[in-house]
PDB file of N, CA and C in Angstrom:
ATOM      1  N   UNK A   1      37.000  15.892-115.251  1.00  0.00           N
ATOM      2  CA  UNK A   1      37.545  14.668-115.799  1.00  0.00           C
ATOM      3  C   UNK A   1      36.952  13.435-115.112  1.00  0.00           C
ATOM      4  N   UNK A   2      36.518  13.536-113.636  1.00  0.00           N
ATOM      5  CA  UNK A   2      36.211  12.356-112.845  1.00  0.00           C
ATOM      6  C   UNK A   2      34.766  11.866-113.508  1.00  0.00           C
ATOM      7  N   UNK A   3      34.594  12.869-113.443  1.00  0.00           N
ATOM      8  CA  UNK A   3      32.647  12.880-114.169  1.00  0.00           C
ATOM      9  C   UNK A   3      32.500  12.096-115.085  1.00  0.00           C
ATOM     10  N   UNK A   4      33.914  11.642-116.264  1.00  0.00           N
ATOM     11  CA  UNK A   4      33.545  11.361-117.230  1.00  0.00           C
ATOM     12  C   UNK A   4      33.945   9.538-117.263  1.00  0.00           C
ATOM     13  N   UNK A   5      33.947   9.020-116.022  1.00  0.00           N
ATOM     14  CA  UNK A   5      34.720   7.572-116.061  1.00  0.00           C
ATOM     15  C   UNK A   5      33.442   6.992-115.779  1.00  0.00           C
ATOM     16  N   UNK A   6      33.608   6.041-116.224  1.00  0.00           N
ATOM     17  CA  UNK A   6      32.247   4.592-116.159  1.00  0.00           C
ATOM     18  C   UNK A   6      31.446   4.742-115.134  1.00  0.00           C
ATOM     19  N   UNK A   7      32.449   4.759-114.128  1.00  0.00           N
ATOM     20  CA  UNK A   7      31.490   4.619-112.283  1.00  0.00           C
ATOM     21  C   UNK A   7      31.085   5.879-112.394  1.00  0.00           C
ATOM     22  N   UNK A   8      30.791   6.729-112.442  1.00  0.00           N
ATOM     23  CA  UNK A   8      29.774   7.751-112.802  1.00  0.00           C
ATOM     24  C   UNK A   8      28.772   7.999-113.512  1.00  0.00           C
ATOM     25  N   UNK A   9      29.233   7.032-114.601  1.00  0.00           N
ATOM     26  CA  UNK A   9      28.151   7.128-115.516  1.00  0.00           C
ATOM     27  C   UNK A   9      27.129   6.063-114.842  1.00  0.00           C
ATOM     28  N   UNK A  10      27.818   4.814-114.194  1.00  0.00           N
ATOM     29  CA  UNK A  10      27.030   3.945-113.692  1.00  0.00           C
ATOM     30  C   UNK A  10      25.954   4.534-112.218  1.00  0.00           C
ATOM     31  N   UNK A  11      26.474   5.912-111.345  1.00  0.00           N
ATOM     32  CA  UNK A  11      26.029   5.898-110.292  1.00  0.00           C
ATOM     33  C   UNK A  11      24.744   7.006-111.665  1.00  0.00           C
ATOM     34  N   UNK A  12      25.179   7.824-112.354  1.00  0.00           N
ATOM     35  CA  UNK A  12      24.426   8.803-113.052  1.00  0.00           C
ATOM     36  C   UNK A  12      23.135   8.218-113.510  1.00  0.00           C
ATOM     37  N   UNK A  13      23.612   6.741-113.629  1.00  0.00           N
ATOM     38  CA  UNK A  13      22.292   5.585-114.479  1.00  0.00           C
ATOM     39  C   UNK A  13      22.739   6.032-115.887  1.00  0.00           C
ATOM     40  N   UNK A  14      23.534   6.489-116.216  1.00  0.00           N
ATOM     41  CA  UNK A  14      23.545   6.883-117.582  1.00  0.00           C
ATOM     42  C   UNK A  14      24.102   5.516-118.472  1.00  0.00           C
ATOM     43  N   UNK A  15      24.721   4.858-117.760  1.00  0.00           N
ATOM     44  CA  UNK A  15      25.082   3.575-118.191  1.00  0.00           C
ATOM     45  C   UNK A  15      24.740   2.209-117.301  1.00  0.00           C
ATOM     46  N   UNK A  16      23.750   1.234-117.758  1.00  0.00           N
ATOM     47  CA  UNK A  16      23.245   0.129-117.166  1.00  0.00           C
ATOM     48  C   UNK A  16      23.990  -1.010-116.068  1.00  0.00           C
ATOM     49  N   UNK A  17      23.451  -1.460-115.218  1.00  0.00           N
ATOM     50  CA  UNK A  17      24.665  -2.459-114.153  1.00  0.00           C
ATOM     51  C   UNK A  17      23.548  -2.622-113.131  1.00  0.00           C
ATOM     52  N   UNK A  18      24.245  -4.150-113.438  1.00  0.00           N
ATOM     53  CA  UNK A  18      23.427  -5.200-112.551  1.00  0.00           C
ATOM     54  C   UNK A  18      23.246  -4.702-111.197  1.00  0.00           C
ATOM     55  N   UNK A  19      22.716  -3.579-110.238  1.00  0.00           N
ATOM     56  CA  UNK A  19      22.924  -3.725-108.911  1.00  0.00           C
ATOM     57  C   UNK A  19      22.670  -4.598-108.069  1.00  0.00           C
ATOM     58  N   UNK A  20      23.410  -4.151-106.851  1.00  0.00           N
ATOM     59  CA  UNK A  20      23.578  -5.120-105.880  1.00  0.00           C
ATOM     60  C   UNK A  20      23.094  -4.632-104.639  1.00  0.00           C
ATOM     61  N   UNK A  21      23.369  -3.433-104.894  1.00  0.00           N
ATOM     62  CA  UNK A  21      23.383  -2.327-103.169  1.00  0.00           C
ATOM     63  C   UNK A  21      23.063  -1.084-103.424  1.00  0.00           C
ATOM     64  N   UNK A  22      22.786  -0.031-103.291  1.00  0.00           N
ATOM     65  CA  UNK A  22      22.363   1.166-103.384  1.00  0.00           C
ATOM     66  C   UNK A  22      21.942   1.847-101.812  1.00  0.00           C
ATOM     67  N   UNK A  23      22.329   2.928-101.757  1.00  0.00           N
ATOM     68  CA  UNK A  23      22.023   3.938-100.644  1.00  0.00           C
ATOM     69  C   UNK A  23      22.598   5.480-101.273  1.00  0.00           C
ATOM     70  N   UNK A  24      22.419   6.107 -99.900  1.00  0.00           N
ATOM     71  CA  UNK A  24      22.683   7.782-100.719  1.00  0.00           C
ATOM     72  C   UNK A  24      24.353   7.738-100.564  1.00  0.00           C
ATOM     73  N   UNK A  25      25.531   6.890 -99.687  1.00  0.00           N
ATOM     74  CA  UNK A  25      26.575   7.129 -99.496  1.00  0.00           C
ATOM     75  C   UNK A  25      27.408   5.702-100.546  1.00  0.00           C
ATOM     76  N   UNK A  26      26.683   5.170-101.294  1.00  0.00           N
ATOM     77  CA  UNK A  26      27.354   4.363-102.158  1.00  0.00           C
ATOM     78  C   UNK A  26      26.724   3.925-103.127  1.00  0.00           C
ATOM     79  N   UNK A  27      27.171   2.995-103.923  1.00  0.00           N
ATOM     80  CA  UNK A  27      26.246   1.604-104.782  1.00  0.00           C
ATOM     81  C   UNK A  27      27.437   0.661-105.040  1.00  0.00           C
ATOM     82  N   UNK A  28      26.643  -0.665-105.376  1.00  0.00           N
ATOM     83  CA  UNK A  28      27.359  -1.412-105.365  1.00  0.00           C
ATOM     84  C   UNK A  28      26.778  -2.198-106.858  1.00  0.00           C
ATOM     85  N   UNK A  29      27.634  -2.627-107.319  1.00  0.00           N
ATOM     86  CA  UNK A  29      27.116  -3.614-108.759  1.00  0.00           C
ATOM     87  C   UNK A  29      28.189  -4.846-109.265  1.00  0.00           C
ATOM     88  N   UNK A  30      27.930  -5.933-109.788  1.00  0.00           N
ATOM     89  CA  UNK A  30      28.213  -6.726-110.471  1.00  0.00           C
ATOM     90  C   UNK A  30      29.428  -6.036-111.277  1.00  0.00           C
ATOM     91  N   UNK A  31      30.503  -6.834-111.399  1.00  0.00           N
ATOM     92  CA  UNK A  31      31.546  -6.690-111.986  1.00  0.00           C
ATOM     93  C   UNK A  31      31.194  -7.464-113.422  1.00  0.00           C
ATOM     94  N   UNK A  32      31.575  -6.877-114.402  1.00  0.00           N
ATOM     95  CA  UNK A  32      31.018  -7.222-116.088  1.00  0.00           C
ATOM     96  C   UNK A  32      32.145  -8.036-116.628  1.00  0.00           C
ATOM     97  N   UNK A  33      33.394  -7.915-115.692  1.00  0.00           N
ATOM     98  CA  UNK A  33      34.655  -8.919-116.115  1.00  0.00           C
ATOM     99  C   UNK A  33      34.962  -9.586-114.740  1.00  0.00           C
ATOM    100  N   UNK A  34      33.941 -10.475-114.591  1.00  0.00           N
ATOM    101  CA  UNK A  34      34.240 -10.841-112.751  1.00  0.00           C
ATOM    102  C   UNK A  34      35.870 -11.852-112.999  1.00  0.00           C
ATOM    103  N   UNK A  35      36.455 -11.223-111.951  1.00  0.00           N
ATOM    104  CA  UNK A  35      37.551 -12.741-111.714  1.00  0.00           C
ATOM    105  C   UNK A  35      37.224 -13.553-110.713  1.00  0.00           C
ATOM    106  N   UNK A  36      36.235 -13.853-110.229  1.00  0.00           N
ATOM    107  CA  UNK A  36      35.769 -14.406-109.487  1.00  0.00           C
ATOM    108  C   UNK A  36      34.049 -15.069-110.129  1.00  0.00           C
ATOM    109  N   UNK A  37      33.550 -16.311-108.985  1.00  0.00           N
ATOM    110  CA  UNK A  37      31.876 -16.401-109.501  1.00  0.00           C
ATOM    111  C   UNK A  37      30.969 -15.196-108.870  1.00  0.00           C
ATOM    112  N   UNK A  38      31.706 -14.976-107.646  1.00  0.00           N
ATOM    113  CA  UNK A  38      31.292 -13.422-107.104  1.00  0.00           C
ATOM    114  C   UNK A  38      31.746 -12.254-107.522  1.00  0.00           C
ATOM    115  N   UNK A  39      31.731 -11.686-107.874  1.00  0.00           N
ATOM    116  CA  UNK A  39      32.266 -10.222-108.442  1.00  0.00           C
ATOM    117  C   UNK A  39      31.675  -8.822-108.143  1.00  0.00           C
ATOM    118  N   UNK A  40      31.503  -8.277-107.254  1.00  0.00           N
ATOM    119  CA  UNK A  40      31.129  -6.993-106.922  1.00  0.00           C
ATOM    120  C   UNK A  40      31.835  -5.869-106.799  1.00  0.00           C
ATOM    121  N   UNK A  41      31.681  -4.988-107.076  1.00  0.00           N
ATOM    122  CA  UNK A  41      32.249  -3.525-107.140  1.00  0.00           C
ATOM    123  C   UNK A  41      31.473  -2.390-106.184  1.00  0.00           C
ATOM    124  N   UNK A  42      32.161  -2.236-105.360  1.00  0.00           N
ATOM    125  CA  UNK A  42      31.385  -1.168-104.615  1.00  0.00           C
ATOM    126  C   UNK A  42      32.189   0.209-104.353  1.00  0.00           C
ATOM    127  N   UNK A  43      31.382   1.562-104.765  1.00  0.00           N
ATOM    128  CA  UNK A  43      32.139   2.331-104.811  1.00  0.00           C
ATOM    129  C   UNK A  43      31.203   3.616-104.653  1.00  0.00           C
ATOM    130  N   UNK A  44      31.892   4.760-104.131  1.00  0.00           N
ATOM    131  CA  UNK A  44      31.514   5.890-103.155  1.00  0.00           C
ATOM    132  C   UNK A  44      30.516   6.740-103.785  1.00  0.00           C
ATOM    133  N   UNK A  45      29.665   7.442-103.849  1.00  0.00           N
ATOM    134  CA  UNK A  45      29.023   8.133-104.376  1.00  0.00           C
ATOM    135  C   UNK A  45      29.960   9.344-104.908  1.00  0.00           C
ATOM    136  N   UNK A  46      30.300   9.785-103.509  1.00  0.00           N
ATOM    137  CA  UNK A  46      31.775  11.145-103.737  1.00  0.00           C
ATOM    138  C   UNK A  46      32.645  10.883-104.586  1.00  0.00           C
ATOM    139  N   UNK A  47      32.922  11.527-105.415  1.00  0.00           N
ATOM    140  CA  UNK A  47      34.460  11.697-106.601  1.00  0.00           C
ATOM    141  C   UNK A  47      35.722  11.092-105.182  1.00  0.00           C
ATOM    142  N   UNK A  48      35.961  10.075-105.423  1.00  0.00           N
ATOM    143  CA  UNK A  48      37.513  10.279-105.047  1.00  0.00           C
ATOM    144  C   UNK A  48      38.056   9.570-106.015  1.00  0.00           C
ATOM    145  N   UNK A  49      39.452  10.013-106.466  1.00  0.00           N
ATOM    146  CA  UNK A  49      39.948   9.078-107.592  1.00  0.00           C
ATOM    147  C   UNK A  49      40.674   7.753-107.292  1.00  0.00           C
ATOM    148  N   UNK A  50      41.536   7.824-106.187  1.00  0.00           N
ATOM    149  CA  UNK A  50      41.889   6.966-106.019  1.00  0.00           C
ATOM    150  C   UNK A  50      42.325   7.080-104.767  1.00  0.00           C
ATOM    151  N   UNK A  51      42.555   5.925-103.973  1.00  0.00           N
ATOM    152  CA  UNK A  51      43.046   5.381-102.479  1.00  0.00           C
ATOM    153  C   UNK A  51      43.983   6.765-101.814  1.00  0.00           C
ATOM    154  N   UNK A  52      44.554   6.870-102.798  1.00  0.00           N
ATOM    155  CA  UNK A  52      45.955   7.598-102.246  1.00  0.00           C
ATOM    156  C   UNK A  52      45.533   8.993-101.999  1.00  0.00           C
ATOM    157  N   UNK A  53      44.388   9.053-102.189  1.00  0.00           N
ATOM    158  CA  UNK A  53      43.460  10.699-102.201  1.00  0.00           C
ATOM    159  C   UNK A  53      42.530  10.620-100.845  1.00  0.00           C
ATOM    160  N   UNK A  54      42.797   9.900-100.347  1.00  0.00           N
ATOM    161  CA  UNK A  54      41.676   9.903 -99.250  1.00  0.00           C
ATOM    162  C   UNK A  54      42.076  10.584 -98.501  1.00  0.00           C
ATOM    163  N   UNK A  55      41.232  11.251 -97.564  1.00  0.00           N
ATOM    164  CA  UNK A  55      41.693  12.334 -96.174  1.00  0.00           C
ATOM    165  C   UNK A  55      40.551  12.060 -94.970  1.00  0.00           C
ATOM    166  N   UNK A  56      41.455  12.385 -93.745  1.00  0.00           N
ATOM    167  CA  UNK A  56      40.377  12.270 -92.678  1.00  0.00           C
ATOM    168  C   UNK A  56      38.692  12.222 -92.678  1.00  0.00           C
ATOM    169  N   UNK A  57      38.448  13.402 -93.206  1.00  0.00           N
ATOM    170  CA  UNK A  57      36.816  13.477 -93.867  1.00  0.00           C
ATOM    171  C   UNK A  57      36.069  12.100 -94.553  1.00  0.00           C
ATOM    172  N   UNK A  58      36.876  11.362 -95.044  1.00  0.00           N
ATOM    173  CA  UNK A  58      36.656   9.958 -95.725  1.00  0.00           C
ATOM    174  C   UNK A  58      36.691   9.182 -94.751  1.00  0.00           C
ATOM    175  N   UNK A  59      36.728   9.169 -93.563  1.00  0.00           N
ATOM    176  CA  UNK A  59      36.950   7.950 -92.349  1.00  0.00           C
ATOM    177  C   UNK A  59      35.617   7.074 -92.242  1.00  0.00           C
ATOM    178  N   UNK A  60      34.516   8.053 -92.283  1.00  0.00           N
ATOM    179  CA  UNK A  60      33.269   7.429 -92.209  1.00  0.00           C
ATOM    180  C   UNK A  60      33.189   6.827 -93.170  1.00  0.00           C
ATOM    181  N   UNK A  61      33.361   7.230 -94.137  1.00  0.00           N
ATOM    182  CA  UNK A  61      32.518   6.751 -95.779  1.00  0.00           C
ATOM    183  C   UNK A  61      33.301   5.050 -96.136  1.00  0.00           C
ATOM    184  N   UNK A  62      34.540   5.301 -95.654  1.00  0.00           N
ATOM    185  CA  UNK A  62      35.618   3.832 -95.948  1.00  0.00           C
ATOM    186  C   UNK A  62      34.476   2.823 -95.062  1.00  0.00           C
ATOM    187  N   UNK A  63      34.600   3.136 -93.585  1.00  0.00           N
ATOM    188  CA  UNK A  63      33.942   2.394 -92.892  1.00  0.00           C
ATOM    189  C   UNK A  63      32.556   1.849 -93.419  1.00  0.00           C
ATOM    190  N   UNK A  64      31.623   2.737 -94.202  1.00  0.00           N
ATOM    191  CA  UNK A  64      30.489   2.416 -94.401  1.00  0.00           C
ATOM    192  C   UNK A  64      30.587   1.217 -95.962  1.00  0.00           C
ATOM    193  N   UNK A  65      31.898   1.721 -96.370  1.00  0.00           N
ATOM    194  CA  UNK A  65      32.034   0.725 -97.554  1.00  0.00           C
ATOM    195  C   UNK A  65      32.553  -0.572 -97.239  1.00  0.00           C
ATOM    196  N   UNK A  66      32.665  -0.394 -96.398  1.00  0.00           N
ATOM    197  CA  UNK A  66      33.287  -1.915 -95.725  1.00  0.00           C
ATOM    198  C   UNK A  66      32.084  -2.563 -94.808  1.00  0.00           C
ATOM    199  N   UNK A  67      31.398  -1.976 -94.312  1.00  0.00           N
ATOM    200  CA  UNK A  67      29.978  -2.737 -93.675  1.00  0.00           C
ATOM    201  C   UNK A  67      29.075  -2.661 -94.802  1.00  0.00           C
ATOM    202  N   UNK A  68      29.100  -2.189 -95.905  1.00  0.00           N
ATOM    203  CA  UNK A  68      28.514  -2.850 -97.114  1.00  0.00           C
ATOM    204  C   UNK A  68      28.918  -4.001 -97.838  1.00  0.00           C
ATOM    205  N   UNK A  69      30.119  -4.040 -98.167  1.00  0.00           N
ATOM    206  CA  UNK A  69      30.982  -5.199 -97.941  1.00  0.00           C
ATOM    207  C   UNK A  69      30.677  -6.697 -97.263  1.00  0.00           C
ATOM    208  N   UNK A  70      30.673  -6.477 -95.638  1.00  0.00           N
ATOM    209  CA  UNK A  70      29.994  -7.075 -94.725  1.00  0.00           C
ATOM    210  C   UNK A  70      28.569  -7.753 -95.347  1.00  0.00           C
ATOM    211  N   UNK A  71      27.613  -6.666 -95.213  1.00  0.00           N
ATOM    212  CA  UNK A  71      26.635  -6.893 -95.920  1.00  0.00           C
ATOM    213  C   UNK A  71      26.207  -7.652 -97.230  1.00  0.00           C
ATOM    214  N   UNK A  72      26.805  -7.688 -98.039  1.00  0.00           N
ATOM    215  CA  UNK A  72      27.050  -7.970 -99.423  1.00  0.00           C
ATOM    216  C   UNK A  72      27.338  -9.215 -99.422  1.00  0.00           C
ATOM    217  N   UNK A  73      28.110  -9.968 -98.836  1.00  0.00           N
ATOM    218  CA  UNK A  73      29.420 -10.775 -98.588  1.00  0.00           C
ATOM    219  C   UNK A  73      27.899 -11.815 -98.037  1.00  0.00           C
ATOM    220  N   UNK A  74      27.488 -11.368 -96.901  1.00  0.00           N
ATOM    221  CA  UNK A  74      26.187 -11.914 -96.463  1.00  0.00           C
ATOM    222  C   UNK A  74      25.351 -12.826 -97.405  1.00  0.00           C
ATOM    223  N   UNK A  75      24.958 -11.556 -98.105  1.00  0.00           N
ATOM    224  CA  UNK A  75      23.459 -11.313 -98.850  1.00  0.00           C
ATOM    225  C   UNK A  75      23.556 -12.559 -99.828  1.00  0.00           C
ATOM    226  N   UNK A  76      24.828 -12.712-100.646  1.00  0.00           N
ATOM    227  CA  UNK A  76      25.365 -13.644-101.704  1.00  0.00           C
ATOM    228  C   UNK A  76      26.202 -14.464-101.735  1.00  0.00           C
ATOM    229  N   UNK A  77      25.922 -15.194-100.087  1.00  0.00           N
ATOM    230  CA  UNK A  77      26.298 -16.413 -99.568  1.00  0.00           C
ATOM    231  C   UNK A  77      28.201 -17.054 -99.532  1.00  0.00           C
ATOM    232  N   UNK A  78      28.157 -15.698 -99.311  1.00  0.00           N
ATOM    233  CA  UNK A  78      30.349 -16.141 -99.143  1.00  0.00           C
ATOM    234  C   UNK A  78      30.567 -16.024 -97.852  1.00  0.00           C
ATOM    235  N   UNK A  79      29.682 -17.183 -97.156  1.00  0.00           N
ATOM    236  CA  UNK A  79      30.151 -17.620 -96.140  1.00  0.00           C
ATOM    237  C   UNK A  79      31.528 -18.470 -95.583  1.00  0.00           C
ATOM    238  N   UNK A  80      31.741 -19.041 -96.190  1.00  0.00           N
ATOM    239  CA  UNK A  80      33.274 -19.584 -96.876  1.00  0.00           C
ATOM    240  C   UNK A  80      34.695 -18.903 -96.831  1.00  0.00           C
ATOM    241  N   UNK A  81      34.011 -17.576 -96.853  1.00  0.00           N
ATOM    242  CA  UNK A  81      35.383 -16.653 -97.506  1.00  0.00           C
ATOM    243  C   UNK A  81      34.978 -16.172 -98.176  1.00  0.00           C
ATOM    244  N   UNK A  82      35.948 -14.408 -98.568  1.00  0.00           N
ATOM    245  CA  UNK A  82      35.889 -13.729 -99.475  1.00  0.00           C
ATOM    246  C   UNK A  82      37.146 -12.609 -99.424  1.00  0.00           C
ATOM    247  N   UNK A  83      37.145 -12.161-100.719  1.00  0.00           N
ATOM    248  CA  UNK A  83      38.824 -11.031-100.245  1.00  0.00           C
ATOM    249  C   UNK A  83      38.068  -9.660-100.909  1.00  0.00           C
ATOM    250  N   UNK A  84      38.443  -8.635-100.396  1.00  0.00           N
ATOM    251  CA  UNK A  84      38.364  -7.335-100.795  1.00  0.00           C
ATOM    252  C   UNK A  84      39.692  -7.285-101.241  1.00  0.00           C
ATOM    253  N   UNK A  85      39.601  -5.809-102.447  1.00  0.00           N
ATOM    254  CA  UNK A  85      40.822  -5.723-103.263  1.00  0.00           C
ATOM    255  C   UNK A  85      40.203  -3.967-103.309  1.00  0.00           C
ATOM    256  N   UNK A  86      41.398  -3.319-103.138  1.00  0.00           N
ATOM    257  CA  UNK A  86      41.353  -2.009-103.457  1.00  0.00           C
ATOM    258  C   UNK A  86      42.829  -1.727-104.145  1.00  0.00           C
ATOM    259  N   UNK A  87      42.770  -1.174-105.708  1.00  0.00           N
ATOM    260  CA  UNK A  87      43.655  -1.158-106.286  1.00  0.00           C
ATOM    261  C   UNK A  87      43.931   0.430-105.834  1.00  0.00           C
ATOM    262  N   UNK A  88      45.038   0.667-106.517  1.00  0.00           N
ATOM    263  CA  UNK A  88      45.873   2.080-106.011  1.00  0.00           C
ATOM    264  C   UNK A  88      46.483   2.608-107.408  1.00  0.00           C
ATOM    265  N   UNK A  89      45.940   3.198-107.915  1.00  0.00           N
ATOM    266  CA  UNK A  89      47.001   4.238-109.084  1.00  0.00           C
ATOM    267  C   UNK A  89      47.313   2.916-110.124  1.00  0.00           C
ATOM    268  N   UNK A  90      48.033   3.875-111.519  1.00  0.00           N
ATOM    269  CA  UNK A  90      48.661   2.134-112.361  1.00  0.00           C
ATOM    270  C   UNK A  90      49.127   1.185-112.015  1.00  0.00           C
ATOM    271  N   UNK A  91      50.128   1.415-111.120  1.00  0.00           N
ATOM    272  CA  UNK A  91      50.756   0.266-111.042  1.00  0.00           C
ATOM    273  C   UNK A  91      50.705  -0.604-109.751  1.00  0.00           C
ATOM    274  N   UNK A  92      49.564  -0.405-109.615  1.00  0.00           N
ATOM    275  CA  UNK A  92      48.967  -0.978-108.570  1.00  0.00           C
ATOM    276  C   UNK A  92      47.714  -1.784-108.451  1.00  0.00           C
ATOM    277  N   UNK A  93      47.216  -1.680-110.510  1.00  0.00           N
ATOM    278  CA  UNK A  93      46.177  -2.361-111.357  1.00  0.00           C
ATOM    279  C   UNK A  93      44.973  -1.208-110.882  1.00  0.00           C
ATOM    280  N   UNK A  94      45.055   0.030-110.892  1.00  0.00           N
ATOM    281  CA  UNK A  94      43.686   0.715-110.985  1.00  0.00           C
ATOM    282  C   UNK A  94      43.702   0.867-112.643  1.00  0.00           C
ATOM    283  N   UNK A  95      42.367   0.881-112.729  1.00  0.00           N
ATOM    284  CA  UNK A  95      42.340   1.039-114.059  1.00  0.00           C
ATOM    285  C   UNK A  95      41.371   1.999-114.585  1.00  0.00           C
ATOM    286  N   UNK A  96      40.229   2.217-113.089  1.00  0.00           N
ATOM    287  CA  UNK A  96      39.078   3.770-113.622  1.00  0.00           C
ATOM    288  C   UNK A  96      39.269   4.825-112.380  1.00  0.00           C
ATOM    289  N   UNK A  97      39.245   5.830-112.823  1.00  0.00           N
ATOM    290  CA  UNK A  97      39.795   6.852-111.854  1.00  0.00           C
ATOM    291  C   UNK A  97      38.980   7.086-110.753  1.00  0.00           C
ATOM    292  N   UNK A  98      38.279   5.878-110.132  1.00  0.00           N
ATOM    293  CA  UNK A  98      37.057   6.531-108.949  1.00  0.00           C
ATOM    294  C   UNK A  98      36.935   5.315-108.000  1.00  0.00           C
ATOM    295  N   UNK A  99      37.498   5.750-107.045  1.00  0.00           N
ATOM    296  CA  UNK A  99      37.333   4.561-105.644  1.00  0.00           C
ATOM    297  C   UNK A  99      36.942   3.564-105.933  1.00  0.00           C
ATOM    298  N   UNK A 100      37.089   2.674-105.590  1.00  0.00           N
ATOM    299  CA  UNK A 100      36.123   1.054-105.511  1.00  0.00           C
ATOM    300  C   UNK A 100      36.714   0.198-104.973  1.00  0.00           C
ATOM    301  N   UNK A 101      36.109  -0.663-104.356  1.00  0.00           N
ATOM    302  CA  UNK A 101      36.685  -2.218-103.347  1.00  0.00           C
ATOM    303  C   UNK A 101      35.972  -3.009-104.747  1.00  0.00           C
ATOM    304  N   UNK A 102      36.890  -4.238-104.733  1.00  0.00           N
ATOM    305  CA  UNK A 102      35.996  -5.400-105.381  1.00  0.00           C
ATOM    306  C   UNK A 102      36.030  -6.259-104.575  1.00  0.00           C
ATOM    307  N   UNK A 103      34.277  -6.547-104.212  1.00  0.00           N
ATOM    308  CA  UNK A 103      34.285  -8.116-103.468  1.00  0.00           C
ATOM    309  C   UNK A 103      34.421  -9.221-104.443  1.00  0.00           C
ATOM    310  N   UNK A 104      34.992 -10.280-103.708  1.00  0.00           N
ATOM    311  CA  UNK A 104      35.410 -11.315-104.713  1.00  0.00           C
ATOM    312  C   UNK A 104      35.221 -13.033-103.795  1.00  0.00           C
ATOM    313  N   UNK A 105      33.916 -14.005-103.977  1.00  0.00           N
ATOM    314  CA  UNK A 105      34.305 -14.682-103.222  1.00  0.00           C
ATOM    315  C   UNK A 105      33.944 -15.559-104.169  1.00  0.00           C
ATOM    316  N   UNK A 106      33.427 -16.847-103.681  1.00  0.00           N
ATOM    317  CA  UNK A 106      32.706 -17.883-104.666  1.00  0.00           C
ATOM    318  C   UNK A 106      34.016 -19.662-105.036  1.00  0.00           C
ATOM    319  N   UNK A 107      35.041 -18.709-104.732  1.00  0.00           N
ATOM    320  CA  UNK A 107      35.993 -19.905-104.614  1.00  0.00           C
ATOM    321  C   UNK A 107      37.436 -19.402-104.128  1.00  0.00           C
ATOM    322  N   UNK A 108      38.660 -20.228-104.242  1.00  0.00           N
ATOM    323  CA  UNK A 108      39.594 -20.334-103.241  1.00  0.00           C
ATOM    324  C   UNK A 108      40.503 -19.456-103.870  1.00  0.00           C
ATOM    325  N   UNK A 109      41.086 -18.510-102.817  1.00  0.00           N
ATOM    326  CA  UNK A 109      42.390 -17.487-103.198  1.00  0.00           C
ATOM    327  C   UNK A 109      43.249 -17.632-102.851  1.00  0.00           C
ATOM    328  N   UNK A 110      44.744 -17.500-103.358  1.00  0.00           N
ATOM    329  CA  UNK A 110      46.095 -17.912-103.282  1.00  0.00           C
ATOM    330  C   UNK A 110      46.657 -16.752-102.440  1.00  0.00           C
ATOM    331  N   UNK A 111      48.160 -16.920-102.012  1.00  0.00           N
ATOM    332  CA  UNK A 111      48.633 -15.736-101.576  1.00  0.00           C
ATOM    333  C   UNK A 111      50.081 -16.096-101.822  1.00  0.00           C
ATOM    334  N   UNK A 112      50.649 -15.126-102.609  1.00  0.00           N
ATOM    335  CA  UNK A 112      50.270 -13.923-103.176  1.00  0.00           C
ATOM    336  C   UNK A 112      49.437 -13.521-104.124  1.00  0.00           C
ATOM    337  N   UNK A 113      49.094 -12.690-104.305  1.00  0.00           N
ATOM    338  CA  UNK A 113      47.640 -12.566-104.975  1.00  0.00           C
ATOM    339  C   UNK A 113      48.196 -12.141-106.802  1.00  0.00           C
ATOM    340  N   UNK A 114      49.149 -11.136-106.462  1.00  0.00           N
ATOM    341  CA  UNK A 114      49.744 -10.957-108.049  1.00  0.00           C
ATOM    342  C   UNK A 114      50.808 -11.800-108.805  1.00  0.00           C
TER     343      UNK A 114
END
């Protein structure tokens, strides 16, 4: 079932996206409905579906998605600021069944966020 959601098809190349980042433990691409002027999506190579699925074995891989992050955040000048967002299950606004942070910078964020 995981196989068959967008971010797979996007890491598969089977479906087109602006990249941003690429290595063997992630990719990262342009968000196609940015809420932001920055909009990035970065997400694991490995099937995980969602947050609440993660296990010890994932310790590295979070970390490495977050110094991509770092990186990213760099590369496309959100020096300023920027927020990571990792949604969790429905009602928590996930909406494709496969890990992902969205970077989001480019202008000013409120709090609370929902």
């Amino acid at each position: 079932m995981l196989k068959d959601n967008i971010f797979q098809k996007i890491i598969d190349k089977e479906i087109p996206a602006k990249i941003a980042y690429e290595d063997d433990l992630c990719l990262a691409f342009h968000d196609i409905n940015p809420q932001a002027p920055v909009h990035v999506l970065i997400i694991p190579r490995k099937v995980i579906a969602t947050h609440a699925e993660l296990t010890d074995a994932d310790r590295d891989l979070l970390g490495h998605l977050h110094l991509v992050a770092v990186k990213l955040a760099k590369q496309l000048g959100l020096d300023d600021g920027y927020r990571i967002v990792v949604n969790c299950l429905d009602r928590g606004g996930q909406t494709v069944p496969h890990l992902h942070m969205h970077l989001m910078g480019g202008r000013a964020f409120h709090w609370p966020p929902g």
